[in-house]
Protein backbone atom coordinates (compact mmCIF):
# COMPACT_ATOMS: atom_id res chain seq x y z
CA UNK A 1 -10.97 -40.12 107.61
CA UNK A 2 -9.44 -36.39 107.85
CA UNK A 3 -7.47 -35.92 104.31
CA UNK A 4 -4.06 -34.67 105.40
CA UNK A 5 -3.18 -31.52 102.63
CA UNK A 6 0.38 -30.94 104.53
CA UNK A 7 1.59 -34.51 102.89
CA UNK A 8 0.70 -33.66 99.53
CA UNK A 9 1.50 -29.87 99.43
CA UNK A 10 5.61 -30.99 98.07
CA UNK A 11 3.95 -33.08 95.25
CA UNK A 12 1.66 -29.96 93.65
CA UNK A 13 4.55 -28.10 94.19
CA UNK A 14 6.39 -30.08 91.27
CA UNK A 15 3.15 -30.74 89.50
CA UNK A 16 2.38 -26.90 89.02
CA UNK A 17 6.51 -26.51 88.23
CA UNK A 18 6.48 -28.98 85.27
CA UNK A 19 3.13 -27.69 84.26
CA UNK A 20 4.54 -24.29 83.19
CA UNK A 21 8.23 -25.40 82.35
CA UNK A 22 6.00 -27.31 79.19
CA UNK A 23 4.04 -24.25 78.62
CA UNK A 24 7.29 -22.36 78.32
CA UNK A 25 8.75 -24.63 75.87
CA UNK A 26 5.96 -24.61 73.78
CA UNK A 27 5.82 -20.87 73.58
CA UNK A 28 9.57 -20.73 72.81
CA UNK A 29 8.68 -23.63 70.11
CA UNK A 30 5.76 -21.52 68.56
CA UNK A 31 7.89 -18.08 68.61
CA UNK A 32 10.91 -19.81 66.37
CA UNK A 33 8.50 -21.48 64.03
CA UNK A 34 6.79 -18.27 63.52
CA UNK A 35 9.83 -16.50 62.50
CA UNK A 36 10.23 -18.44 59.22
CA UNK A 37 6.99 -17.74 58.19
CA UNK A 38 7.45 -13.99 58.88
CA UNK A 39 10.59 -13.97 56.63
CA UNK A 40 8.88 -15.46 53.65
CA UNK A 41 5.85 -13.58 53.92
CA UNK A 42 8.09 -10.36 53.51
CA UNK A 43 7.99 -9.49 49.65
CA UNK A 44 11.06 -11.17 47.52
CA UNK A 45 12.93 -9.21 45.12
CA UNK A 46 13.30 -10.36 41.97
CA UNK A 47 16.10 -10.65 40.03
CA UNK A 48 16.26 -9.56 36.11
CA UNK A 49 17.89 -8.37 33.07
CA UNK A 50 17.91 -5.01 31.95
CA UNK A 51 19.01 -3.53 28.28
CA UNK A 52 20.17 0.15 28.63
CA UNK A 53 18.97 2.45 25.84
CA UNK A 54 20.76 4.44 23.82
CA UNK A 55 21.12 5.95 20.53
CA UNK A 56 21.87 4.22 17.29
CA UNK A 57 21.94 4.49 13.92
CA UNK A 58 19.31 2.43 12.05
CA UNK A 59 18.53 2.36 8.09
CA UNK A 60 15.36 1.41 7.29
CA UNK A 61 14.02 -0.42 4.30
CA UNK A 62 10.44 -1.81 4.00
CA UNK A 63 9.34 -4.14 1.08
CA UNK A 64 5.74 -3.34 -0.48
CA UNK A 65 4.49 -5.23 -3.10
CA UNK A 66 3.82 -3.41 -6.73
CA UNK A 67 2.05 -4.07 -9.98
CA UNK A 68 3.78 -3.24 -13.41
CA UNK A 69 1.49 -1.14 -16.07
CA UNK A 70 1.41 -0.42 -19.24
CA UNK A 71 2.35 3.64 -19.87
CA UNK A 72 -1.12 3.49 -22.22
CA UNK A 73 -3.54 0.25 -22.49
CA UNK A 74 -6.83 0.76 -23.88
CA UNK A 75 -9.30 -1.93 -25.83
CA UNK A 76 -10.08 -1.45 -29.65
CA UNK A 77 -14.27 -1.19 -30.23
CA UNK A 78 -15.57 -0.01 -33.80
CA UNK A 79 -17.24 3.15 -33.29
CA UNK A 80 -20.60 1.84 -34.95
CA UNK A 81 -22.21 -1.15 -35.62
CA UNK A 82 -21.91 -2.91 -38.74
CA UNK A 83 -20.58 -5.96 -40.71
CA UNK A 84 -16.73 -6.57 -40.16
CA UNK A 85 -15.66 -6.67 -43.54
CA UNK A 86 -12.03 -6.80 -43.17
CA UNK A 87 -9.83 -7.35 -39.66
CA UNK A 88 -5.97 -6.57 -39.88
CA UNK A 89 -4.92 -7.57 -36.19
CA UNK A 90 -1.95 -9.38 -36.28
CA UNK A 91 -1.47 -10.78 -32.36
CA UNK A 92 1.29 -9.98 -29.97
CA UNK A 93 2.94 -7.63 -33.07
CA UNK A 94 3.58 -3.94 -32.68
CA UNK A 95 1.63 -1.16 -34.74
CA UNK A 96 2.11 2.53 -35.47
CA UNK A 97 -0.57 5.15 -33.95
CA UNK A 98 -2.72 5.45 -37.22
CA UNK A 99 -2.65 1.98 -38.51
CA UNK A 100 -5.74 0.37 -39.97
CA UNK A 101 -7.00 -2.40 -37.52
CA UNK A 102 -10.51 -3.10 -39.01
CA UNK A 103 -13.46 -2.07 -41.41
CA UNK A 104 -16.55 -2.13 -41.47
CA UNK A 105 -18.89 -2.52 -44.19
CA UNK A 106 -19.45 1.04 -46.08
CA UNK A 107 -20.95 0.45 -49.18
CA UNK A 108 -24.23 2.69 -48.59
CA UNK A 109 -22.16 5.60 -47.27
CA UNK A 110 -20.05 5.44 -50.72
CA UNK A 111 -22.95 5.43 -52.23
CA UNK A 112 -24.23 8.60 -50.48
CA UNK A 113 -21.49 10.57 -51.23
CA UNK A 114 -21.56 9.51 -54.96
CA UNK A 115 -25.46 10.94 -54.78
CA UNK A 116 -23.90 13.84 -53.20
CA UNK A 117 -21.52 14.49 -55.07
CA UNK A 118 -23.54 14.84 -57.88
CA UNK A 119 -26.12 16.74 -56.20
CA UNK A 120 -23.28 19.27 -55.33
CA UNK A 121 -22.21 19.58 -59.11
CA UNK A 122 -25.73 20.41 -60.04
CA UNK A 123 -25.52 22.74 -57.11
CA UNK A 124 -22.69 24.83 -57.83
CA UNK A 125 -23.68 25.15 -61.43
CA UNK A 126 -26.97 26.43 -60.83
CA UNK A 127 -25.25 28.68 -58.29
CA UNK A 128 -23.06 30.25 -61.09
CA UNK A 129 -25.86 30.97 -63.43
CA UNK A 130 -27.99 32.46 -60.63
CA UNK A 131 -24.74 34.46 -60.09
CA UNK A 132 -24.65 35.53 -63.78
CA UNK A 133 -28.23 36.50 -63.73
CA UNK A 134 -28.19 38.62 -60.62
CA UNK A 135 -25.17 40.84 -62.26
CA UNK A 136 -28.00 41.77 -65.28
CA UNK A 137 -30.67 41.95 -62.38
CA UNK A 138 -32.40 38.47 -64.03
CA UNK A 139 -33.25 37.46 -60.85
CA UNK A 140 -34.00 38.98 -57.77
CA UNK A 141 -30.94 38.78 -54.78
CA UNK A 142 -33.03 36.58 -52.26
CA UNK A 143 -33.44 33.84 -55.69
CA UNK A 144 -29.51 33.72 -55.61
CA UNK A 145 -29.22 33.68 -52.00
CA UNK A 146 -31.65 30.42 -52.22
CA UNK A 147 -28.97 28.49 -54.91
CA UNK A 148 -25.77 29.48 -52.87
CA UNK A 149 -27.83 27.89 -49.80
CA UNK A 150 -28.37 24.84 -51.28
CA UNK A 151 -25.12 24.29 -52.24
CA UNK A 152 -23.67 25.17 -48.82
CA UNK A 153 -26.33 22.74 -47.69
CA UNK A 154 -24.93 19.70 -49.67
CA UNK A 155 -21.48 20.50 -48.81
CA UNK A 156 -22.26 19.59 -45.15
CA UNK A 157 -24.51 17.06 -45.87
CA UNK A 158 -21.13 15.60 -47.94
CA UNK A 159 -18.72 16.11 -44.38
CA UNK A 160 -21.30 14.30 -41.98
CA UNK A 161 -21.09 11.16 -44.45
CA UNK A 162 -17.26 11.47 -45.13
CA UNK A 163 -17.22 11.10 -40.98
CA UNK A 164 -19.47 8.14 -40.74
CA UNK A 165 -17.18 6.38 -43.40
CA UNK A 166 -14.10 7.55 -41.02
CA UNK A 167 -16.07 6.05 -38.03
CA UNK A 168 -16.27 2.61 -40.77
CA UNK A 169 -12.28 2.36 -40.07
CA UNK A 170 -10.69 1.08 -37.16
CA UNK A 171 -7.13 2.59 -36.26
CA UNK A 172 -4.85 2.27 -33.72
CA UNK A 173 -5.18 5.11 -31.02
CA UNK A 174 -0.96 5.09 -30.36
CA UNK A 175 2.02 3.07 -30.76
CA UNK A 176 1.90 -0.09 -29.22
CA UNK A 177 1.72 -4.00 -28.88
CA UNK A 178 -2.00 -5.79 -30.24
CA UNK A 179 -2.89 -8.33 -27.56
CA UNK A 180 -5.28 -11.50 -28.77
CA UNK A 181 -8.31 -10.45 -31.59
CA UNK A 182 -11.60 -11.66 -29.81
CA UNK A 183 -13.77 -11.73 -33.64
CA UNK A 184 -13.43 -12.74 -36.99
CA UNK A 185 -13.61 -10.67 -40.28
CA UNK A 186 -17.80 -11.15 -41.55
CA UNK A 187 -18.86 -10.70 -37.95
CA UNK A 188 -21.58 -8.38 -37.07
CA UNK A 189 -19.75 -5.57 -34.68
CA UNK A 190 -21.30 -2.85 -32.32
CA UNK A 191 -19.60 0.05 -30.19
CA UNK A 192 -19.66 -2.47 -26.98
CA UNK A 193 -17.65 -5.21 -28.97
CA UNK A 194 -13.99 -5.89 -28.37
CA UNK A 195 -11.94 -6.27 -31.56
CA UNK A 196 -8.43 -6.28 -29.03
CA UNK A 197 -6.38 -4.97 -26.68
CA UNK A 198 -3.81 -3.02 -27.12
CA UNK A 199 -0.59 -1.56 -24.72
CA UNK A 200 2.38 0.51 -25.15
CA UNK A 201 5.04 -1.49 -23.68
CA UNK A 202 8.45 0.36 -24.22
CA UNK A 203 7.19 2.54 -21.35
CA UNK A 204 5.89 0.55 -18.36
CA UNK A 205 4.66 2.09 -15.05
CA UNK A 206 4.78 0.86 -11.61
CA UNK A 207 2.37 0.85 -8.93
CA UNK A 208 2.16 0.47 -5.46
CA UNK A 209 1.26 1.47 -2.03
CA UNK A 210 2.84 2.79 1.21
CA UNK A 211 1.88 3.27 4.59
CA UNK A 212 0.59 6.75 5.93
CA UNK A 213 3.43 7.37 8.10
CA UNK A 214 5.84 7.40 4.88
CA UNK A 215 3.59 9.86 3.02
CA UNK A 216 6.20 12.88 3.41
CA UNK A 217 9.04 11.19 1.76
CA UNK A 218 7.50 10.03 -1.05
CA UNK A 219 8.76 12.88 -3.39
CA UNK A 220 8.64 12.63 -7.36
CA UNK A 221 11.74 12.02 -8.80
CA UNK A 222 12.57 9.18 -5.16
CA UNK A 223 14.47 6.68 -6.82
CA UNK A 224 12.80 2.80 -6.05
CA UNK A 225 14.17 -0.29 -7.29
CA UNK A 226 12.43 -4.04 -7.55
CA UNK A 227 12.53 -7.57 -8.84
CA UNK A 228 9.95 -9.71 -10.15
CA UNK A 229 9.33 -13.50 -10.46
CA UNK A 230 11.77 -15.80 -12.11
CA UNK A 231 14.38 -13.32 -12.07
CA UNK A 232 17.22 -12.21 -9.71
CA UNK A 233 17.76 -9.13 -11.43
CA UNK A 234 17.12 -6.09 -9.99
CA UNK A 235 15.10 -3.13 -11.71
CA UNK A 236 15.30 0.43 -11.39
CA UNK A 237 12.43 2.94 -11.45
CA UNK A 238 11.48 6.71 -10.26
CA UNK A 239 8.31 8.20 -8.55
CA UNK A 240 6.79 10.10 -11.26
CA UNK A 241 3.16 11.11 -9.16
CA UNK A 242 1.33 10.14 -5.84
CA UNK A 243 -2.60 10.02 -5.36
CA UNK A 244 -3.95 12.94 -4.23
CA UNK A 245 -5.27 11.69 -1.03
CA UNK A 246 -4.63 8.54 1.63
CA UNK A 247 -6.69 5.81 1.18
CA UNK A 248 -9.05 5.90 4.46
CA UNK A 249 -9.59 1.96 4.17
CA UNK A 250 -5.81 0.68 4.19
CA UNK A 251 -4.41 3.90 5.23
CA UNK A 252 -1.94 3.52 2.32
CA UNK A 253 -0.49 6.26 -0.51
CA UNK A 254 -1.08 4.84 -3.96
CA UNK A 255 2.65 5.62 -5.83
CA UNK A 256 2.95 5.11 -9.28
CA UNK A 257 6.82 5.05 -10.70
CA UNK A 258 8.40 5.65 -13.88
CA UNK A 259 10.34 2.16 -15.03
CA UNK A 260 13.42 2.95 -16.32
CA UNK A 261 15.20 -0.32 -17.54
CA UNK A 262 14.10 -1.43 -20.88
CA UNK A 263 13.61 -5.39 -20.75
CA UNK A 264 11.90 -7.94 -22.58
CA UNK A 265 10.83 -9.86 -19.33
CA UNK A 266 9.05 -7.10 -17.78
CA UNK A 267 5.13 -7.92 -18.90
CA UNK A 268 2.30 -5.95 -17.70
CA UNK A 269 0.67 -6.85 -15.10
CA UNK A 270 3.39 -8.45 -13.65
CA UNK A 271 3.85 -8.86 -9.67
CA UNK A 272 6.76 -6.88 -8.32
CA UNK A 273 8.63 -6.91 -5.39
CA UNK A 274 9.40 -3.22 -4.45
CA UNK A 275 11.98 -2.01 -2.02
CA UNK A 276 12.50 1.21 -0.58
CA UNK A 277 15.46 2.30 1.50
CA UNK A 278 15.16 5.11 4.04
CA UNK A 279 17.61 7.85 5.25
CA UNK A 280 19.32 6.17 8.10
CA UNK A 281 17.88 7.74 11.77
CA UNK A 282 21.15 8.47 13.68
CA UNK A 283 19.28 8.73 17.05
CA UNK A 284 16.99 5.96 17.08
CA UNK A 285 16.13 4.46 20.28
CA UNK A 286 16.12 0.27 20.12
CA UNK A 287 14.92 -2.32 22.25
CA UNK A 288 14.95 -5.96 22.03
CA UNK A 289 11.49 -6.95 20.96
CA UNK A 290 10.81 -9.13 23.88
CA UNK A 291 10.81 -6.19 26.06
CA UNK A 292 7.63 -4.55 24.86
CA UNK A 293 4.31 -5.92 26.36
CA UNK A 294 1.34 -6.00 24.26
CA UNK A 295 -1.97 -4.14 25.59
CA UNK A 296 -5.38 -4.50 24.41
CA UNK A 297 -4.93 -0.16 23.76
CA UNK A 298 -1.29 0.27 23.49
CA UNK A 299 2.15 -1.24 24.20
CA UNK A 300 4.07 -0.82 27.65
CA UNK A 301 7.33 -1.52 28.75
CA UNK A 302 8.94 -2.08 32.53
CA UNK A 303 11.70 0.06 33.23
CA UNK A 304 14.40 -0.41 36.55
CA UNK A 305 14.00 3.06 38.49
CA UNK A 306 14.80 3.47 42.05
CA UNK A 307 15.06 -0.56 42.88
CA UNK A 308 11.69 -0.43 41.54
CA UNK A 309 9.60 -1.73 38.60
CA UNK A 310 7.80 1.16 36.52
CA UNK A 311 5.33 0.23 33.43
CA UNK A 312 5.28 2.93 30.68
CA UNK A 313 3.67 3.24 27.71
CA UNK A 314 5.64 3.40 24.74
CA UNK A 315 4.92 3.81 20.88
CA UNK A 316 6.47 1.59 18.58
CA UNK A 317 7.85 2.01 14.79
CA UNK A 318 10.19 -0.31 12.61
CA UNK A 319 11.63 -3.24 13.65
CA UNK A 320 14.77 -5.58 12.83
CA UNK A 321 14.88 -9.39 13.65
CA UNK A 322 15.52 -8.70 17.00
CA UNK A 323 14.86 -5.01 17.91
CA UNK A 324 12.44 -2.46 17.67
CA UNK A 325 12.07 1.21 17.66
CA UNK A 326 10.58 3.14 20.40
CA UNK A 327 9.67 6.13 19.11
CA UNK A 328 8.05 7.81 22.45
CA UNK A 329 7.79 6.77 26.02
CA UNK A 330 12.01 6.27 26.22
CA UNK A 331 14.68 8.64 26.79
CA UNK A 332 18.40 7.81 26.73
CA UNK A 333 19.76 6.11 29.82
CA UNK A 334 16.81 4.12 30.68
CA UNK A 335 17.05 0.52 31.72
CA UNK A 336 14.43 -1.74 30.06
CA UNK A 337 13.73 -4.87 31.65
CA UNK A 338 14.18 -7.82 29.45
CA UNK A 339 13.15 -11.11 31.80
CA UNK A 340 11.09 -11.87 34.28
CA UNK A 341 8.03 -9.90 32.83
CA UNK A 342 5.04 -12.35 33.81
CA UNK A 343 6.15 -11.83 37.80
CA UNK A 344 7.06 -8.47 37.49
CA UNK A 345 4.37 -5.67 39.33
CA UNK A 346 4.24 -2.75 38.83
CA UNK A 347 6.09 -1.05 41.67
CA UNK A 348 8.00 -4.23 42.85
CA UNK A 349 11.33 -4.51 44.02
CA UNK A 350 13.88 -5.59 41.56
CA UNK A 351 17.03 -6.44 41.14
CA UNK A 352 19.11 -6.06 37.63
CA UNK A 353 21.41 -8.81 38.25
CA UNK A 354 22.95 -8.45 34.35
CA UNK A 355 22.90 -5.43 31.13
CA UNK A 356 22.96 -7.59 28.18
CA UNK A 357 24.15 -4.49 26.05
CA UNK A 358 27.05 -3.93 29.08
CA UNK A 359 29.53 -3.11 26.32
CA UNK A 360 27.03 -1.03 23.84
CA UNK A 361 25.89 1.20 26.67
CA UNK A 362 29.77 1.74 27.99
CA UNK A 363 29.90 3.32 24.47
């Protein structure tokens, strides 16, 4: 049977026509479903907020915490050791510099001197007579030089006991207020014992510490003020001398004040709240806090430059409730962006889409 191609030459004609009319439309289908997908996969911009900076005035004032001293505190030891005959400590009263605290027993000393006493009469009155004797040439002048020896000899022997009973007597080294008596009069005593404290307390000290940073402002005569606890009232006091050098554990200045109010309630050893109040910075460059990034070295911040996102490092210093001071990194006019900061790269495209300090920065 001869296959006849003529008859079926119209119907591959349409085959072949519908064939590529599909291919056609697929193409066209693929081309438009691409175009999405080319759109998105062009980089968005993101929109943020941006805080324009610009000078203000800012007065600090940092809180440090203090310790009230006694002007003088010292604690009371006999100078030797010996029976505590008699112990005249009343507690929590006030005593003159002088007063007679304790004694201890002296009755050999006393008897010392008596011996020496005597000795010294005896002395002296040899002494004359050897005097009397040289003037006739009696007695030769080393002979009188040997009597007016011995008598110089007991004379000192006579001081170093009248100091040993002086080191028998216990006295208040200044004006002040006894603390609690740790012994009882019949006690045996040594130098290392403690009879009792004692404190000046109508001049009380302050101490307390302050970062390095404020180390060139702490002048003598600053005026500080505080409060402690269990009273609202506050308490005035004056830098009267600074340590001599920066602690290199804390980095702190040790500060110790003058106290100038006079009150019953102010104890030694008291807690104090101290607050010191800086000259007000009339160009100082705030942020919101939220703004500043934290790095493991450093802080940065994004700022909006040329449609663009730029990080910056940036140095901190005080800090409000809500702000804080850049104190390098910033200049004037910057925009600081405030949102957004987890998506933000650094050189994206971004969009400020609101100033939140609109009206400060039209200032």
């Amino acid at each position: 049977m001869k296959f006849n191609t003529q008859a079926f030459k119209p119907f591959l004609t349409g085959f072949v026509y519908i064939f590529l009319s599909a291919c056609g439309n697929t193409t066209k289908q693929n081309g438009s479903a691409s175009a999405p997908g080319n759109k998105a996969s062009r980089q968005s911009i993101i929109s943020v907020d941006g805080y324009v900076v610009s000078p203000t005035t800012v007065s600090e004032k940092i809180d440090v915490p203090g310790t009230l001293i006694a002007n003088e505190a010292t604690d009371i030891h006999p100078e030797i050791s010996g029976r505590l005959v008699s112990l005249n400590v009343n507690e929590g009263k006030s005593v003159a510099k002088g007063a007679l605290l304790g004694k201890i027993y002296d009755g050999d000393l006393q008897a010392q001197l008596k011996k020496l006493q005597v000795q010294l009469d005896i002395a002296k009155t040899n002494e004359e007579r050897s005097g009397q004797l040289l003037k006739i040439q009696g007695i030769s002048k080393s002979d009188y030089e040997a009597s007016l020896l011995n008598v110089g000899n007991i004379q000192a022997d006579i001081a170093v006991t009248n100091a040993d009973v002086t080191k028998t007597e216990i006295r208040a080294p200044f004006n002040g207020k006894l603390g609690l008596r740790n012994i009882s009069p019949g006690a045996y005593v040594s130098p290392s014992t403690i009879l009792a404290s004692i404190q000046q307390v109508d001049i009380l000290k302050l101490d307390f510490t302050v970062p390095e940073k404020y180390t060139p402002v702490m002048k003598v005569g600053r005026p500080v003020s505080f409060t402690i606890e269990g009273s609202d009232k506050t308490y005035n006091a004056k830098v009267m001398a600074t340590e001599s050098s920066i602690s290199q554990d804390t980095r702190t200045l040790t500060i110790r004040a003058i106290v100038e109010n006079k009150d019953a309630s102010l104890v030694p050893g008291s807690f104090a709240k101290v607050s010191l109040n800086f000259d007000p910075n009339k160009n100082a460059l705030m942020i919101p806090t939220q703004a500043v990034i934290p790095q493991a070295r450093g802080k940065k911040v994004v700022i909006y430059k040329n449609d663009v996102a730029k990080f910056v490092d940036v140095t901190t210093g005080i800090r409000d409730s809500a702000r804080i001071e850049i104190i390098s990194g910033l200049v004037p006019g910057d925009t600081v962006v405030t949102t957004g900061l987890l998506s933000v790269k650094q050189d994206a495209k971004i969009k400020v889409s609101r100033i939140i300090n609109k009206k400060d920065a039209a200032d």
